[in-house]
C-alpha atoms as a PDB file:
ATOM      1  CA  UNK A   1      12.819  58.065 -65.798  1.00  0.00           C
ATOM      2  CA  UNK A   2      10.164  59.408 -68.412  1.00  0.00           C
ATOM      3  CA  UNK A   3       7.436  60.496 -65.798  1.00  0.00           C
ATOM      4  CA  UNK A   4       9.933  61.988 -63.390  1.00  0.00           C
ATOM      5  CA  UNK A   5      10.773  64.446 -66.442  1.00  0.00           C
ATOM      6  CA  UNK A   6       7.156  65.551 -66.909  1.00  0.00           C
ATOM      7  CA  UNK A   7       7.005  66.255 -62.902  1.00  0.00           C
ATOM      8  CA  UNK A   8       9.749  68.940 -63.457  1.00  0.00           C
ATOM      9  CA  UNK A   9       7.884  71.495 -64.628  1.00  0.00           C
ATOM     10  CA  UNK A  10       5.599  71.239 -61.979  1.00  0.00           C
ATOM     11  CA  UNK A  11       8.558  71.100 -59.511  1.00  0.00           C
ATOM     12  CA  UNK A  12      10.309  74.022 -60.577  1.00  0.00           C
ATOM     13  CA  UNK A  13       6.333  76.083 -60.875  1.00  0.00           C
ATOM     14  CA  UNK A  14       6.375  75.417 -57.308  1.00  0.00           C
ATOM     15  CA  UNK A  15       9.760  76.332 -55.708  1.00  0.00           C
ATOM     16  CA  UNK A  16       9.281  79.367 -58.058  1.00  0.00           C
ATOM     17  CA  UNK A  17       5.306  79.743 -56.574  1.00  0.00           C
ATOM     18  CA  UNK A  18       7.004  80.077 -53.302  1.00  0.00           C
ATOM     19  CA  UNK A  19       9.261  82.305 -53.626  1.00  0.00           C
ATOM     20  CA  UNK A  20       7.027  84.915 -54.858  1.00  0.00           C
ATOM     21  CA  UNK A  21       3.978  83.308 -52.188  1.00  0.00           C
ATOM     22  CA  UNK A  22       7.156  84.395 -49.486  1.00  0.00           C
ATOM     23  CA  UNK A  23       6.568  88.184 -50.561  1.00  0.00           C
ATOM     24  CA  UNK A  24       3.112  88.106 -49.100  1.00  0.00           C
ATOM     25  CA  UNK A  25       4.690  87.409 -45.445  1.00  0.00           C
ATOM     26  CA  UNK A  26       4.420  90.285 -42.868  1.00  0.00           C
ATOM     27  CA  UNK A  27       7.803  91.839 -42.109  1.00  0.00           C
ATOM     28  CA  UNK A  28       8.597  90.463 -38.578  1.00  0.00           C
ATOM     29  CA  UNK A  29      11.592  88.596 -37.873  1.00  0.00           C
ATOM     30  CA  UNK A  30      10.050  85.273 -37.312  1.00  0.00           C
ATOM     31  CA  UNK A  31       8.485  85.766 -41.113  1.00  0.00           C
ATOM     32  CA  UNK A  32      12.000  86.162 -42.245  1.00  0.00           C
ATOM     33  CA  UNK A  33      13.363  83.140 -40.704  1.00  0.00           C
ATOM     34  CA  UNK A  34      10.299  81.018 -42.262  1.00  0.00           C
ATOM     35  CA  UNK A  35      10.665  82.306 -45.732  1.00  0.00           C
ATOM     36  CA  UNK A  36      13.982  81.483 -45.855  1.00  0.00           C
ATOM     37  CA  UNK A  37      13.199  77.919 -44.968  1.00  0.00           C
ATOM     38  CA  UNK A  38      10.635  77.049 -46.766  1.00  0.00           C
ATOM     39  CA  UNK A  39      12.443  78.748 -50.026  1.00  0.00           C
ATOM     40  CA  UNK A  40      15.089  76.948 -49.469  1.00  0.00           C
ATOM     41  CA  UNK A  41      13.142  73.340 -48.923  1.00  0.00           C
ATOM     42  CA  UNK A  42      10.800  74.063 -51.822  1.00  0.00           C
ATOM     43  CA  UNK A  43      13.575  75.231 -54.366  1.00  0.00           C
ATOM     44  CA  UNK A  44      15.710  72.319 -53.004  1.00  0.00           C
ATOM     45  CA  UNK A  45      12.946  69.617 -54.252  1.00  0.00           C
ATOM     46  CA  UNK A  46      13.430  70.614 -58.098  1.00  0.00           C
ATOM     47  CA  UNK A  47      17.332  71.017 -57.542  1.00  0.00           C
ATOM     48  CA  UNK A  48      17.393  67.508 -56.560  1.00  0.00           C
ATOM     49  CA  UNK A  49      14.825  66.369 -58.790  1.00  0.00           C
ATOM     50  CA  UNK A  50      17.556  67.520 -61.770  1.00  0.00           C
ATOM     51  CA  UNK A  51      20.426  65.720 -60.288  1.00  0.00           C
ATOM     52  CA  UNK A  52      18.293  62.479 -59.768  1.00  0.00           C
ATOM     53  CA  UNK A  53      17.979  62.980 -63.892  1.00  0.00           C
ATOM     54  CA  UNK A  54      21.842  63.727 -64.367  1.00  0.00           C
ATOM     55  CA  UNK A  55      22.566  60.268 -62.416  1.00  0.00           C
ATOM     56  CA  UNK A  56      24.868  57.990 -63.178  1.00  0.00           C
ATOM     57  CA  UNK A  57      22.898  54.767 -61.713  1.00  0.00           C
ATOM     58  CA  UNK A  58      20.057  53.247 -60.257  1.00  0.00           C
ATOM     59  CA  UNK A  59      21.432  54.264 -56.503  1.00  0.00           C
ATOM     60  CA  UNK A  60      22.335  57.685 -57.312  1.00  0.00           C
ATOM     61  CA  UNK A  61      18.895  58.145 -58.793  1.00  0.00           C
ATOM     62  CA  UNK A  62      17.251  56.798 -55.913  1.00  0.00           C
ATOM     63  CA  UNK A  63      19.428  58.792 -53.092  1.00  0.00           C
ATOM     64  CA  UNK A  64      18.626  62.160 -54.817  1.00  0.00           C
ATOM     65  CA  UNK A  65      15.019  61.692 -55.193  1.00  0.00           C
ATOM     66  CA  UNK A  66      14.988  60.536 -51.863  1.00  0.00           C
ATOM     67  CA  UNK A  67      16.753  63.609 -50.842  1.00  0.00           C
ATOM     68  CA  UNK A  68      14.009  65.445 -53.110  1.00  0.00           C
ATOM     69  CA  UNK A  69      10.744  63.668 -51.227  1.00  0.00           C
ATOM     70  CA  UNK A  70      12.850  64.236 -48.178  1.00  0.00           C
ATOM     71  CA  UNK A  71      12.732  68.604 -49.170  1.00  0.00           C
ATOM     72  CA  UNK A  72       9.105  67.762 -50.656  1.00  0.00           C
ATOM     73  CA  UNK A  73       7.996  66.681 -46.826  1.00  0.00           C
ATOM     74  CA  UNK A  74      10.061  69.433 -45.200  1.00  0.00           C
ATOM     75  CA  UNK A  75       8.439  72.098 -47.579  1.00  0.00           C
ATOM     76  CA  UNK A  76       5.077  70.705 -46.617  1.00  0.00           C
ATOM     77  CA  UNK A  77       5.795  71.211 -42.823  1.00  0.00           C
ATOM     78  CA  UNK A  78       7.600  74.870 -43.123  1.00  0.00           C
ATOM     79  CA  UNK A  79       4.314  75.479 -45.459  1.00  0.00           C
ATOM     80  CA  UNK A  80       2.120  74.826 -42.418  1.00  0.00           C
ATOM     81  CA  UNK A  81       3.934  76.587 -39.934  1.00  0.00           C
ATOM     82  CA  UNK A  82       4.004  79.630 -42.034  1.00  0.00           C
ATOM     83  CA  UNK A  83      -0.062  79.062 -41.956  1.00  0.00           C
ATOM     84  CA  UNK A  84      -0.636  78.494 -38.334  1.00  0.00           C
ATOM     85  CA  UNK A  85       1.750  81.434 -37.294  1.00  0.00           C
ATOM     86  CA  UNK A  86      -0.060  83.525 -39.475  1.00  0.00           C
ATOM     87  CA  UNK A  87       2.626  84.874 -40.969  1.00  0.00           C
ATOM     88  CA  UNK A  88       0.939  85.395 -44.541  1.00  0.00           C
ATOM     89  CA  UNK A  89      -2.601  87.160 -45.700  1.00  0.00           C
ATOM     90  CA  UNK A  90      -2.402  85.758 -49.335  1.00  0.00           C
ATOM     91  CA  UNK A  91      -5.520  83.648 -50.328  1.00  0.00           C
ATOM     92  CA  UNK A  92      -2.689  81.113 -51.459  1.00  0.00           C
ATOM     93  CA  UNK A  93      -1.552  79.133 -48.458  1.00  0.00           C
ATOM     94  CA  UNK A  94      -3.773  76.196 -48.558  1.00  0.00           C
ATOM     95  CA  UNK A  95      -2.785  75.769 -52.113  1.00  0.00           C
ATOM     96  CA  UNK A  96       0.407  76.211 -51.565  1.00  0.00           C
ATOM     97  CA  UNK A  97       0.550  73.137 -48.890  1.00  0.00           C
ATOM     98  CA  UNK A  98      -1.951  70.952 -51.113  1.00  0.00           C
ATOM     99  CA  UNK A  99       0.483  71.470 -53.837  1.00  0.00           C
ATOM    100  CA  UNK A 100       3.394  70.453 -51.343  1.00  0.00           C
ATOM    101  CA  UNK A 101       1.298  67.183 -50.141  1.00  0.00           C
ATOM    102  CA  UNK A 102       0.887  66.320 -53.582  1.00  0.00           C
ATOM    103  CA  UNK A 103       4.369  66.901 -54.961  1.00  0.00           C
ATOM    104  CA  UNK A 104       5.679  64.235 -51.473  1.00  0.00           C
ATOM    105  CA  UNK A 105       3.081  61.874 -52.780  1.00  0.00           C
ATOM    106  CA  UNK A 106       4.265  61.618 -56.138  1.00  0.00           C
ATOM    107  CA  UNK A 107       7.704  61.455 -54.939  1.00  0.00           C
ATOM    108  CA  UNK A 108       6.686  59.051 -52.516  1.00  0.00           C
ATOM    109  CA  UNK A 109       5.916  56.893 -55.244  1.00  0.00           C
ATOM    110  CA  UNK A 110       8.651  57.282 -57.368  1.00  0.00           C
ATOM    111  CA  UNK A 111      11.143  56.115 -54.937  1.00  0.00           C
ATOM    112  CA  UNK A 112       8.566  53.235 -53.209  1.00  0.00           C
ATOM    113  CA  UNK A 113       9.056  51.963 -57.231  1.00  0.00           C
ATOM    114  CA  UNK A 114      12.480  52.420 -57.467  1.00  0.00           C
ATOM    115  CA  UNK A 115      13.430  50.672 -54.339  1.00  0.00           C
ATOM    116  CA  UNK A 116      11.105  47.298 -55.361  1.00  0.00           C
ATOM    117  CA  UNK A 117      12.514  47.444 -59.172  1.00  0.00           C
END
């Protein structure tokens, strides 16, 4: 469980990234509704991350970073939405869903491994 500990910090830097990237959406109520989403899928991926490192076995491990990749690949959509609707002018969103993509690949990985060990 060693490298899923060093991809907390980047976990929490990005739930935290997007909740301060949300301030940059314009103030309609369609922005409102995707901010809360994607905070809430983005903040979720760390959250679960944690608990996946609090687990008591091999299966509760795997079901919570599964839950995590799972928040990881609903980020990444919510991320893309809030793109294509336009509902942000910051410089940031492409990062912001590269970021995403990468975080559901390395999660990806982590539970492909866990499931064949």
């Amino acid at each position: 469980m060693a490298k899923e500990k060093d991809i907390l910090p980047r976990i929490y830097n990005f739930g935290l990234a997007v909740i301060k990237y949300s301030r940059t959406f314009s103030n309609t109520r369609e922005s409102h509704i995707l901010a809360k989403q994607v905070i809430r899928s983005a903040t979720s991926v760390g959250a679960n991350v944690e608990e996946a490192n609090a687990s008591s076995s091999k299966a509760d491990f795997l079901n919570k970073m599964n839950i995590a990749l799972k928040e990881a690949r609903e980020s990444h959509y919510w991320l893309r939405m809030v793109r294509d609707a336009e509902c942000s002018i910051s410089s940031e969103t492409e990062n912001m869903i590269k970021e995403a993509d990468e975080l559901k690949r390395i999660l990806g990985a982590i539970v492909s491994k866990m499931r064949k060990s």
